[in-house]
Protein backbone atom coordinates (compact mmCIF):
# COMPACT_ATOMS: atom_id res chain seq x y z
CA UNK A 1 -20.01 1.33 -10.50
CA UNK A 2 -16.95 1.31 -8.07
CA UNK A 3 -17.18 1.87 -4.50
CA UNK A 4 -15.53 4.97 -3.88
CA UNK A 5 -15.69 5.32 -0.08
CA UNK A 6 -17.69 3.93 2.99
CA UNK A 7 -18.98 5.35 5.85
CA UNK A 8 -21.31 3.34 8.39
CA UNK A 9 -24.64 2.20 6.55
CA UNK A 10 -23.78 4.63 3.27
CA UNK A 11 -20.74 5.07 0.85
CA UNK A 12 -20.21 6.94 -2.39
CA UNK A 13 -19.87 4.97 -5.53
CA UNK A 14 -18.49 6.51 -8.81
CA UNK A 15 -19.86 5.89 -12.06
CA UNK A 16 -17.03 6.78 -14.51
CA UNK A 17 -17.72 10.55 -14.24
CA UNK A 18 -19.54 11.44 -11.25
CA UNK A 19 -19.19 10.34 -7.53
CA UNK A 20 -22.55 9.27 -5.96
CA UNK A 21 -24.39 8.49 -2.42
CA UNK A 22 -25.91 5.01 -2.01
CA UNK A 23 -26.67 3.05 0.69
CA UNK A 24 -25.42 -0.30 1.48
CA UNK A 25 -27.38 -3.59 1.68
CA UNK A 26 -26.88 -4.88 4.89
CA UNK A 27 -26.39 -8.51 3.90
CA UNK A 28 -23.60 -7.58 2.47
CA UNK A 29 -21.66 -6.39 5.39
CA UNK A 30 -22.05 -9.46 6.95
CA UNK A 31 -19.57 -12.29 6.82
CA UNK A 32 -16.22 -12.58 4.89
CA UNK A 33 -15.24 -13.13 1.20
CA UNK A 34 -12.76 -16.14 1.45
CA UNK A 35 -11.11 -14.54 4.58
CA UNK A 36 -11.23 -11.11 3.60
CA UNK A 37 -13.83 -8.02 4.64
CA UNK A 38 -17.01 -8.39 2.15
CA UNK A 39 -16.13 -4.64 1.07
CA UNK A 40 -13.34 -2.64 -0.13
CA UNK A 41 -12.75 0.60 -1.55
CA UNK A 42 -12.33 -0.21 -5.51
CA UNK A 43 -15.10 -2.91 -5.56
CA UNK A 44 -17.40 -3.47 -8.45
CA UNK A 45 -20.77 -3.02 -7.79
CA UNK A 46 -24.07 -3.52 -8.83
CA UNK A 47 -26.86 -0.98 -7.76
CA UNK A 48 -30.31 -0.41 -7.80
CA UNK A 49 -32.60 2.84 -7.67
CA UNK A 50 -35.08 2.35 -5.53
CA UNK A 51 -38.73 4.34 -5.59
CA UNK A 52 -37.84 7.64 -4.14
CA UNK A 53 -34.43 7.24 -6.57
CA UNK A 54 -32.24 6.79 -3.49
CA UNK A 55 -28.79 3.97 -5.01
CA UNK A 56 -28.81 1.00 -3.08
CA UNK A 57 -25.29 -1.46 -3.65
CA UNK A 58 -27.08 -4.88 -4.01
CA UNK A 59 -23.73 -7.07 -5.11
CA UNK A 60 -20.33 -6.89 -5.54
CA UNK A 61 -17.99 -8.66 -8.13
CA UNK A 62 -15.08 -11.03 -7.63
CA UNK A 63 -11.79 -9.19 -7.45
CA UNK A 64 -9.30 -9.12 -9.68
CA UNK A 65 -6.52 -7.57 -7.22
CA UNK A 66 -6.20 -6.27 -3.39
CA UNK A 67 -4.12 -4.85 -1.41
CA UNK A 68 -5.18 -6.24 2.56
CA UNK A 69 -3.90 -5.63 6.11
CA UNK A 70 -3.46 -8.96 8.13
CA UNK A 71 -4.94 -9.68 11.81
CA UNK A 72 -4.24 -12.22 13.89
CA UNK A 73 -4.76 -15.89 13.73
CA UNK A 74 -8.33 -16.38 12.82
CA UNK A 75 -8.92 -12.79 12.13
CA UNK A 76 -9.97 -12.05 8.51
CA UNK A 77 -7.72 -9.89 6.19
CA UNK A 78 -9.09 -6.31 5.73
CA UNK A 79 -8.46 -5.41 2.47
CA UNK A 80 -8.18 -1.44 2.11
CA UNK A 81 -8.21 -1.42 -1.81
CA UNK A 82 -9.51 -3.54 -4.47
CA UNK A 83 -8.77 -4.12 -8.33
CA UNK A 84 -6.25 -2.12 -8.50
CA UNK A 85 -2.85 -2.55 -10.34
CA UNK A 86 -0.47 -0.01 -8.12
CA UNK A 87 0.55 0.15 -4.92
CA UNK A 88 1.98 3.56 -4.14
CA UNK A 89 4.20 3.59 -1.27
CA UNK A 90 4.77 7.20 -0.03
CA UNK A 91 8.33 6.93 2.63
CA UNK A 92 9.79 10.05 3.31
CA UNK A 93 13.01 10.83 3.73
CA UNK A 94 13.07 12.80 7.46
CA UNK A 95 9.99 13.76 9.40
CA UNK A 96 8.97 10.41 10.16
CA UNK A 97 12.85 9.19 8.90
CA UNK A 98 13.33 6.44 6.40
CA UNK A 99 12.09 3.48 7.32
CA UNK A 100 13.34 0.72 4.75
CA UNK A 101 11.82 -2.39 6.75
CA UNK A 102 8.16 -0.71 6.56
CA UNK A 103 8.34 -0.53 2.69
CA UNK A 104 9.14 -4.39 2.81
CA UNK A 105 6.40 -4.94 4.65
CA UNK A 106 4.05 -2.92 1.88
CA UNK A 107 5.83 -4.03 -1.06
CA UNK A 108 5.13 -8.01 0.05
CA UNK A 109 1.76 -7.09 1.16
CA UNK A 110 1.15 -5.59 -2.40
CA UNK A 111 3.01 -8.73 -4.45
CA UNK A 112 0.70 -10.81 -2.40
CA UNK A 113 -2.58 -9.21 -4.12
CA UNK A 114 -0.89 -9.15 -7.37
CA UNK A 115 -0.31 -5.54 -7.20
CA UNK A 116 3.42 -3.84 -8.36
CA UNK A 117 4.75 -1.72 -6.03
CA UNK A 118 6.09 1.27 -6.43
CA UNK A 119 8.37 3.74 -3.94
CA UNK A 120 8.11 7.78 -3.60
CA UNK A 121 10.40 9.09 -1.00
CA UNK A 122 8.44 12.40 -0.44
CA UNK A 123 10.08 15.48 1.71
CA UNK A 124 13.09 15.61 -0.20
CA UNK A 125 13.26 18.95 0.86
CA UNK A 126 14.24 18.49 4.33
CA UNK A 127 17.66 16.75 3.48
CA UNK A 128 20.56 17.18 0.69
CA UNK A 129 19.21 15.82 -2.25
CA UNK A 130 22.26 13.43 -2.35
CA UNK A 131 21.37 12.24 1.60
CA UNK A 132 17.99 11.05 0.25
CA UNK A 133 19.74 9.32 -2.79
CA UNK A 134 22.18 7.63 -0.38
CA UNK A 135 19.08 6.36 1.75
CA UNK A 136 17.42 4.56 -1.15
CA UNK A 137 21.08 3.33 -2.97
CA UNK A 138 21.99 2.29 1.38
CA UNK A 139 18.67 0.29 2.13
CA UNK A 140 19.23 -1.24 -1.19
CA UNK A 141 15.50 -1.00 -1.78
CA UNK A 142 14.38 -3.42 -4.20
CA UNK A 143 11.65 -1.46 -5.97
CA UNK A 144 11.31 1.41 -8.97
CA UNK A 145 11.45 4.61 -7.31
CA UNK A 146 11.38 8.34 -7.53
CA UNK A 147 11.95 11.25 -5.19
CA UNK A 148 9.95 13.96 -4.79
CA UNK A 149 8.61 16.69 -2.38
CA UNK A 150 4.69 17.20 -1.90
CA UNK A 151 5.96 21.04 -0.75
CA UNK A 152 7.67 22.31 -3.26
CA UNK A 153 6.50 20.51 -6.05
CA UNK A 154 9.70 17.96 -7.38
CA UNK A 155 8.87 14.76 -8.64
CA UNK A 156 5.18 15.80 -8.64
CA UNK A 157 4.56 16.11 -12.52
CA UNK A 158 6.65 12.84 -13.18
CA UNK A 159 4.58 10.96 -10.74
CA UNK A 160 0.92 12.35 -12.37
CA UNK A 161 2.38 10.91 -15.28
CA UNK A 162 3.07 7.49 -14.16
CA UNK A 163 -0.17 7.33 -11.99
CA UNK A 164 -2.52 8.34 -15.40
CA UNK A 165 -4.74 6.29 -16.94
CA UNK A 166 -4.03 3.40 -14.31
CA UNK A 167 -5.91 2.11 -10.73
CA UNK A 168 -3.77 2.60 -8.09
CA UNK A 169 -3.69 2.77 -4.25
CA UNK A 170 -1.17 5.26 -2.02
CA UNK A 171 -0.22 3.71 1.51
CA UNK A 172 2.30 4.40 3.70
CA UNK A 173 3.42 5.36 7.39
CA UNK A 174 1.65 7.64 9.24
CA UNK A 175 3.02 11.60 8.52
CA UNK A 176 4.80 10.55 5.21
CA UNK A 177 2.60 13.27 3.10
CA UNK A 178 -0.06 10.77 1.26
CA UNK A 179 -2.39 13.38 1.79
CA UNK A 180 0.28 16.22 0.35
CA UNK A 181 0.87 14.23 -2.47
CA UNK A 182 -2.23 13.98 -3.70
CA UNK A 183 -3.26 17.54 -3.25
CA UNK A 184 -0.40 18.60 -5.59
CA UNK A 185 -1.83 15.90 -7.91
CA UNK A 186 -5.24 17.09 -7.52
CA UNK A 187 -5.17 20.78 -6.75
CA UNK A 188 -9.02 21.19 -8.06
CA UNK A 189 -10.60 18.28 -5.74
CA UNK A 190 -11.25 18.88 -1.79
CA UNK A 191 -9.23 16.22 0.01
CA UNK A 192 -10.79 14.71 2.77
CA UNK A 193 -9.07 14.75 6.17
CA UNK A 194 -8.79 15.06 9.58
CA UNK A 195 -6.76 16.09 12.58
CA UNK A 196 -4.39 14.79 14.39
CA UNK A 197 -2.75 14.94 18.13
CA UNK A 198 -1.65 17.91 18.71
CA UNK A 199 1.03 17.16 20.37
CA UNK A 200 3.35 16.42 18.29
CA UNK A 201 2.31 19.12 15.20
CA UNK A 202 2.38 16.35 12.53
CA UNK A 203 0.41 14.78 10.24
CA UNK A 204 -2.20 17.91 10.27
CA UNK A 205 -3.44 16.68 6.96
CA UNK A 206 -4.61 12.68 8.12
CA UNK A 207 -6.72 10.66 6.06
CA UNK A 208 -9.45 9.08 8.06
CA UNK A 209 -10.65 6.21 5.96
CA UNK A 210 -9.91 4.98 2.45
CA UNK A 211 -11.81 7.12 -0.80
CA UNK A 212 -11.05 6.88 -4.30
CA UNK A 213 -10.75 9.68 -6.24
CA UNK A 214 -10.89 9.75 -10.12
CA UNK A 215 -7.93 11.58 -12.47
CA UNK A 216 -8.31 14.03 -15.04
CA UNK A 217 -7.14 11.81 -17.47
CA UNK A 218 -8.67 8.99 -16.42
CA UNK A 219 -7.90 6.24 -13.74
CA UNK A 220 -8.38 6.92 -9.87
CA UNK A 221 -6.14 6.47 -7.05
CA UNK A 222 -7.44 5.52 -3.73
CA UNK A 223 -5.88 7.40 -0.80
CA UNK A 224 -5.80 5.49 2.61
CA UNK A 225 -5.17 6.01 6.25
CA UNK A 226 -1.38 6.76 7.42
CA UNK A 227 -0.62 3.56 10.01
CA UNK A 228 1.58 2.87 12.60
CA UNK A 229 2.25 -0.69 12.00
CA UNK A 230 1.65 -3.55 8.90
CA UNK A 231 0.57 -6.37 10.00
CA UNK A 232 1.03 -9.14 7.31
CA UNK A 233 -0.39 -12.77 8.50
CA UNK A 234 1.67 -15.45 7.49
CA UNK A 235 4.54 -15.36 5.56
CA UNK A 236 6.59 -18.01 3.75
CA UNK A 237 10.20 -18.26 2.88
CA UNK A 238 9.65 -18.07 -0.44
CA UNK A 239 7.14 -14.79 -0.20
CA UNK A 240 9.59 -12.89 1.93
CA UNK A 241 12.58 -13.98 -0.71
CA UNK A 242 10.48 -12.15 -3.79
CA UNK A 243 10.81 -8.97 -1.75
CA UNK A 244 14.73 -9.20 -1.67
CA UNK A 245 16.09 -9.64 -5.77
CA UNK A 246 19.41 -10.52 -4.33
CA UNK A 247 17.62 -13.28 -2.66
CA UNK A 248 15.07 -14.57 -4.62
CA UNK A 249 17.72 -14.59 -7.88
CA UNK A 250 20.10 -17.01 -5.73
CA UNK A 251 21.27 -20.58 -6.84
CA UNK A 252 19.16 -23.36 -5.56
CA UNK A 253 19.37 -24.14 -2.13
CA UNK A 254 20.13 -27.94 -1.51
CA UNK A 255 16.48 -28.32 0.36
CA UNK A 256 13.56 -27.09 -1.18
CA UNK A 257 12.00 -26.28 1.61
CA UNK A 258 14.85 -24.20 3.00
CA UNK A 259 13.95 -21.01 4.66
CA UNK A 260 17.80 -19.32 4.45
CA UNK A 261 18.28 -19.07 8.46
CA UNK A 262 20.02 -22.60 9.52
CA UNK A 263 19.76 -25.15 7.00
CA UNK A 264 22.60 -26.54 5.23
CA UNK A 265 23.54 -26.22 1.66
CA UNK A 266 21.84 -23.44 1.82
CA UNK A 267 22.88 -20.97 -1.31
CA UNK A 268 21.37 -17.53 0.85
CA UNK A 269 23.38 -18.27 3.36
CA UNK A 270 26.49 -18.70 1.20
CA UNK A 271 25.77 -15.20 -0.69
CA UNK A 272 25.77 -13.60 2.50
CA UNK A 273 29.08 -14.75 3.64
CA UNK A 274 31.02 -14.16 0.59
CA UNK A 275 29.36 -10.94 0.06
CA UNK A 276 27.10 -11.18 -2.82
CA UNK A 277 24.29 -10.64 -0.75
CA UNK A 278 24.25 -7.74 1.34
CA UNK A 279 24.02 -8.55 4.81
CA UNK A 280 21.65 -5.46 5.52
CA UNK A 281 19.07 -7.22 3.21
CA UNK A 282 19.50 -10.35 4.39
CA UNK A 283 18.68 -8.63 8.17
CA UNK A 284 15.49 -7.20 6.21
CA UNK A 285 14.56 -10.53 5.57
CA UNK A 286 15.33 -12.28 8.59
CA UNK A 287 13.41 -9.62 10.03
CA UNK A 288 10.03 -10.03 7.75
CA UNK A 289 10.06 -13.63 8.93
CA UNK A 290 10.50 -12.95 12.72
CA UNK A 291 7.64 -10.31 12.86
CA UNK A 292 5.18 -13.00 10.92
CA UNK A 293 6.04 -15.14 13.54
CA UNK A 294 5.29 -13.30 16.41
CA UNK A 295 1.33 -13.64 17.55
């Protein structure tokens, strides 16, 4: 059984073929699981049928993979999807704008549960097909890609394809079109959302909590919440450097320790002065650092 979605004492767990209610033990929502929150969307479980043939989730496995959210110091990491091998993260290209910086902060979030990330720049529609190429090719955005557009259907069939048969998780920015996405993916299965502010007209289609949802073909994706902000723990030099190629692929540095800000000898620094490495990605990762850093 996976756990498919969670919802105060109950969830839904799925089975393979069909999704089902069960109740949670309470023991197990107590505590942490090496620093992260005991349950996850995308958890194995074990469960038991009790007399009146109510599902009870009595265990859950180790996992393989996760994708987590960081607190603050001392806070435990809550992990919005388990054992999965894809993080999905939706950007779109006006209506919230690009934001490059945010898809750093996902795509070292998702490298740090052993997950590959992968970019869609949805709403493709609202700009010149050659603006949104220019965004990706100008933010130098060190991830596979595709563009697409959740309302009139580009990109959608390619991106079914690539999602099939695998376990994979959609994130992203609140407004980007998860939601959208997934409907075009999906057009037979009710997607569960809610509503947002008013105000500002957006986002009318918001997920309210993580839920997996199984493909035709097989494999699930697990839709989550839109956020305003990724908070990632601590971060090392050398975790914020795997997000940047043209960083991470640089000669040694003459300390090993180096951190590419101040030190001498230091072969980032170098690249960015004679121009090998673009100084926009070296701001990116300058700026990963600095927002770790900050309490």
């Amino acid at each position: 059984m996976i756990l498919a979605q969670m919802f105060g004492p109950s969830a839904l767990v799925w089975d393979g073929v069909t999704i089902l209610p069960a109740a949670l033990d309470p023991k197990l929502k107590k505590g942490t699981r090496r620093g992260q929150s005991v349950l996850a969307v995308g958890d194995e479980v074990e469960t038991e049928r009790g007399q009146d043939g109510a599902l009870s989730i009595t265990a859950v496995a180790e996992r393989r993979t996760y994708l987590a959210r960081f607190g603050g110091e001392g806070q435990e990491a809550q992990v919005i999807a388990a054992n999965v091998e894809r993080a999905v993260i939706i950007s779109s290209a006006d209506e919230p704008p690009f934001r490059p910086a945010v898809v750093d902060r996902w795509a070292l979030l998702a490298r740090r549960g052993g997950l590959i990330p992968f970019l869609v720049l949805n709403k493709i529609d609202l700009v010149p097909l050659e603006a949104a190429e220019q965004m990706i090719e100008e933010a130098a955005v060190p991830l596979s890609h595709m563009l697409g557009s959740a309302l009139i259907g580009t990109g959608m069939e390619a991106l079914r394809d690539s999602i099939q048969g695998t376990a994979s998780v959609f994130v992203g920015h609140s407004g980007v079109g998860k939601s959208s996405i997934l409907r075009r993916l999906l057009p037979d299965t009710p997607i569960v959302t809610g509503e947002v502010s008013g105000k500002t007209g957006k986002g009318k289609h918001t997920t309210t909590s993580a839920r997996l949802y199984p493909l035709p073909g097989g494999g699930h994706v697990i839709d989550t919440p839109g956020v305003r902000s990724v908070s990632l723990g601590n971060v090392s030099a050398s975790e914020a450097a795997e997000v940047f190629p043209e960083i991470r692929d640089v000669g040694p540095c003459r300390f090993a320790t180096c951190t590419h800000r101040t030190e001498p000898g230091c072969a980032v620094l170098a690249g960015v002065k004679d121009g090998s490495i673009p100084e926009g990605v070296y701001a990116r990762y300058r700026k990963l650092l600095l927002e770790a850093e900050v309490p």
